[in-house]
N, C-alpha and C. Protein backbone atom coordinates (compact mmCIF):
# COMPACT_ATOMS: atom_id res chain seq x y z
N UNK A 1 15.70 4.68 -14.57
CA UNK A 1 14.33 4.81 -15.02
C UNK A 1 13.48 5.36 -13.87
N UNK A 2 13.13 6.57 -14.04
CA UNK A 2 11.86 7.09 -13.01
C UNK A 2 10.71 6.38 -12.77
N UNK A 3 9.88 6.02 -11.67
CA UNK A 3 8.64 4.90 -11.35
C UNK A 3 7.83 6.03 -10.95
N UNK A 4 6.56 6.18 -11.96
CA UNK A 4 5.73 7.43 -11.53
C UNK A 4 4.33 6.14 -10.39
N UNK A 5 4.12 7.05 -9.74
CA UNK A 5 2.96 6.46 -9.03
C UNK A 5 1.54 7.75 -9.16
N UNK A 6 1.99 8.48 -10.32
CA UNK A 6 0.52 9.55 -10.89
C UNK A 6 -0.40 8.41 -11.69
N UNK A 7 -0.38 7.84 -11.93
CA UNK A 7 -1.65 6.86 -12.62
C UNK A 7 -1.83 6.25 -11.58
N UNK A 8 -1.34 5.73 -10.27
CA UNK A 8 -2.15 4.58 -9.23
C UNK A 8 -3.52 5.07 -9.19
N UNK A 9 -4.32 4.44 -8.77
CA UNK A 9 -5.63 4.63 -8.12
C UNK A 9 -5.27 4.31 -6.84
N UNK A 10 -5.47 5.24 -5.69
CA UNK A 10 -5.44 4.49 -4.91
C UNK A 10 -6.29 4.77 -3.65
N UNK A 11 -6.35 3.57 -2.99
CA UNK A 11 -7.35 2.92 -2.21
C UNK A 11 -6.76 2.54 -0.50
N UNK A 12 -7.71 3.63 0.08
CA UNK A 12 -7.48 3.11 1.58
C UNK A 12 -7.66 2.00 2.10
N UNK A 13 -7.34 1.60 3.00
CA UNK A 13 -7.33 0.19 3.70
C UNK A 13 -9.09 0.12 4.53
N UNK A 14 -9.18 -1.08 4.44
CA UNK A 14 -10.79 -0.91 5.57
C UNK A 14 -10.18 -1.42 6.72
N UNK A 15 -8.94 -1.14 7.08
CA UNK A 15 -8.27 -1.16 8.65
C UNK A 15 -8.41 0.07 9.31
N UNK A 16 -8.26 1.05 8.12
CA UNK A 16 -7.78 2.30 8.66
C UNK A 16 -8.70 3.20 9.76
N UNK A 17 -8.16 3.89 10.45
CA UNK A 17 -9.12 4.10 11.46
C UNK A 17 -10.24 5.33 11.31
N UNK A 18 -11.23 4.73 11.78
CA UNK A 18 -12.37 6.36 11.28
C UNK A 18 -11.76 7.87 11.67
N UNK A 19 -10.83 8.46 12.86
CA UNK A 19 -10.81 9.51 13.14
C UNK A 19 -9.67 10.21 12.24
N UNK A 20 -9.12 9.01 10.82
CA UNK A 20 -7.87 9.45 10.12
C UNK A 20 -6.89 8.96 10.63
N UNK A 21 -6.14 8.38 11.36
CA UNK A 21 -5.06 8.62 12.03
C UNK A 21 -4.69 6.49 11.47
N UNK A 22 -3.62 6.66 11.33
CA UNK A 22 -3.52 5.29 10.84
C UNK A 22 -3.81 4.51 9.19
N UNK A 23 -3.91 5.49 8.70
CA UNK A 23 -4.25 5.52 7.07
C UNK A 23 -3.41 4.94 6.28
N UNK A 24 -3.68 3.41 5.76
CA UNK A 24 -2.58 2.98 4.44
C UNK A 24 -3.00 3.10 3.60
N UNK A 25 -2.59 3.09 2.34
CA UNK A 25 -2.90 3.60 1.25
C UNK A 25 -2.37 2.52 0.17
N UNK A 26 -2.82 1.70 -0.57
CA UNK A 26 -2.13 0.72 -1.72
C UNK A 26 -2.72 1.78 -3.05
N UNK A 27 -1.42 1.75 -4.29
CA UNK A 27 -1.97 2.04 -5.64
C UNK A 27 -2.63 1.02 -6.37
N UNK A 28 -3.39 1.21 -7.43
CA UNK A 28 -3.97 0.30 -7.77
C UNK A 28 -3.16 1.01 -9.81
N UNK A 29 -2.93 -0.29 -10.20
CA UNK A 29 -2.67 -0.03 -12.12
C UNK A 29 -1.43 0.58 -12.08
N UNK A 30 -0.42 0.17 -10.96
CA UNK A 30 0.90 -0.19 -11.64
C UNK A 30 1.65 -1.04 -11.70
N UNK A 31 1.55 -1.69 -13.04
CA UNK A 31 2.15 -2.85 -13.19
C UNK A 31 3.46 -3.09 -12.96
N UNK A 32 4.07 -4.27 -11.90
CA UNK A 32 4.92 -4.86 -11.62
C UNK A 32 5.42 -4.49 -9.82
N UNK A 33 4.89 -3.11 -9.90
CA UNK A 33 5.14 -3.03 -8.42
C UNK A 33 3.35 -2.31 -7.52
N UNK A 34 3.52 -2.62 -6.19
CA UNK A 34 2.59 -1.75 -5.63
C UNK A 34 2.73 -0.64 -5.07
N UNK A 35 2.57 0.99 -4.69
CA UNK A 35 2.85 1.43 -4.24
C UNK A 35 2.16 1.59 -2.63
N UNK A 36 2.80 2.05 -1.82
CA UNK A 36 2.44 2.57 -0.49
C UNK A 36 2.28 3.61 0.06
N UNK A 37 1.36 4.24 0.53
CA UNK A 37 1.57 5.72 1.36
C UNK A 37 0.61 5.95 2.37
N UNK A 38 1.10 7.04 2.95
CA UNK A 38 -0.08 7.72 4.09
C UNK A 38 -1.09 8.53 4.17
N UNK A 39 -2.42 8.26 3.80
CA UNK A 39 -2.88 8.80 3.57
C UNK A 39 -3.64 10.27 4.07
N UNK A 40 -2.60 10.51 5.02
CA UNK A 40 -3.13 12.02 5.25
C UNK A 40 -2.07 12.92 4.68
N UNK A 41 -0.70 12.12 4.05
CA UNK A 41 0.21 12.77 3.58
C UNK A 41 0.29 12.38 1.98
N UNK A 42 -1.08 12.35 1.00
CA UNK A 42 -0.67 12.01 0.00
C UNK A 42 0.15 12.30 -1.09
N UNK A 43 0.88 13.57 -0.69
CA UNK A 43 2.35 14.03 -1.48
C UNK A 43 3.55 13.85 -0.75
N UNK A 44 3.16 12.82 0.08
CA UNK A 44 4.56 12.45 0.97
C UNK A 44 5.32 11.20 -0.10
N UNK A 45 6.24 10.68 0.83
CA UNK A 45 7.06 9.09 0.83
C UNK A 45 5.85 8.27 -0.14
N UNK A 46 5.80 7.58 -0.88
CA UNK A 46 5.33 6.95 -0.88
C UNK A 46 6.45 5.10 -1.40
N UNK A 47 6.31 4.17 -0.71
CA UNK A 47 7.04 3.16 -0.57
C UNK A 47 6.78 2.60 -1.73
N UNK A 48 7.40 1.55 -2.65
CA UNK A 48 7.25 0.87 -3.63
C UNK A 48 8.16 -1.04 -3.36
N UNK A 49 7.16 -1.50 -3.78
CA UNK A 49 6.85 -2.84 -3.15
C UNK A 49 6.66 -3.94 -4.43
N UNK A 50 7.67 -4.58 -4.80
CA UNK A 50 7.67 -5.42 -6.15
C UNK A 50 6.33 -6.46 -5.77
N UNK A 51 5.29 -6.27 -6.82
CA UNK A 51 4.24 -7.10 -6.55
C UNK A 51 3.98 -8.44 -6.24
N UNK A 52 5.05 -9.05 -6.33
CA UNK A 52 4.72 -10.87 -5.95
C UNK A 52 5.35 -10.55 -4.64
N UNK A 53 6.21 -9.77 -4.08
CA UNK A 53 6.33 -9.65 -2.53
C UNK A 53 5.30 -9.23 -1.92
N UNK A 54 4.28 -8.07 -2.71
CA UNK A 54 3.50 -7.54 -1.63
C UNK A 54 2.34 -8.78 -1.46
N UNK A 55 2.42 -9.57 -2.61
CA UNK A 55 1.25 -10.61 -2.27
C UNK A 55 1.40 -11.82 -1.13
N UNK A 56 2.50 -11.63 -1.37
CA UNK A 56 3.71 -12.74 -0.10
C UNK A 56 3.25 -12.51 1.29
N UNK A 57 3.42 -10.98 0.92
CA UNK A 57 3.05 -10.37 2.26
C UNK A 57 1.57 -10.16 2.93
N UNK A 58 0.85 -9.99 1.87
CA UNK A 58 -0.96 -9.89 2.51
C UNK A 58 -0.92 -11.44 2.88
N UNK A 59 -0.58 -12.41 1.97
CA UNK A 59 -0.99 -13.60 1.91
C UNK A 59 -0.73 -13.80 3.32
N UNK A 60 0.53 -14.06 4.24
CA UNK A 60 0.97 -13.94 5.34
C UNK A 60 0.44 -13.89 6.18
N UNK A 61 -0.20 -12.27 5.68
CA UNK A 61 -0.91 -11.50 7.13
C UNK A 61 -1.97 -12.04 7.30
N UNK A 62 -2.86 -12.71 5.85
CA UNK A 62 -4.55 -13.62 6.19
C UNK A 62 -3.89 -14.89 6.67
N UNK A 63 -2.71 -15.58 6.52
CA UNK A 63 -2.81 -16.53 7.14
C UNK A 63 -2.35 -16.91 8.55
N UNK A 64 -2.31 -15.42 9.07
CA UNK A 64 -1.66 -15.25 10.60
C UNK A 64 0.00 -15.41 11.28
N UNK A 65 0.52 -15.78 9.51
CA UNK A 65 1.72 -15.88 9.86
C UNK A 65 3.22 -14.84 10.58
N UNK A 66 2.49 -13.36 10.51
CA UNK A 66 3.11 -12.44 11.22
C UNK A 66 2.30 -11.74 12.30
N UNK A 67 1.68 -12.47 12.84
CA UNK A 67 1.29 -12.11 14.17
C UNK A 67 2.04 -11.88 15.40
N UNK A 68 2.05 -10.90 16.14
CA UNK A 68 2.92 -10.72 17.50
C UNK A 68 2.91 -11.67 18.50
């Protein structure tokens, strides 16, 4: 089964850095997974991320649990 990511909406990070460089990119309205990409390459790679992991994973990151 092909996973289109042409319907995401998607939405830069407010991490990302003002001069461009460092750009994530989450889709928004596809159900079951999230997608990922770069946003200066938006016809590049883009990663796909089953949605209760990617929440695993923000959740994580607000609670400092993958910190260096």
């Amino acid at each position: 089964m092909k996973v289109t990511t042409s319907v995401a909406c998607w939405v830069k990070s407010s991490h990302s850095h003002p001069d461009g460089t460092n750009c994530v990119e989450i889709g928004l309205g596809t159900p079951g997974f999230i997608p990922v990409r770069d946003s200066k390459t938006p016809d590049g790679f883009v990663l796909r991320f089953p949605a209760a992991a990617f929440a695993g994973f923000v959740s994580s990151l607000k609670d400092g649990n993958l910190d260096s």
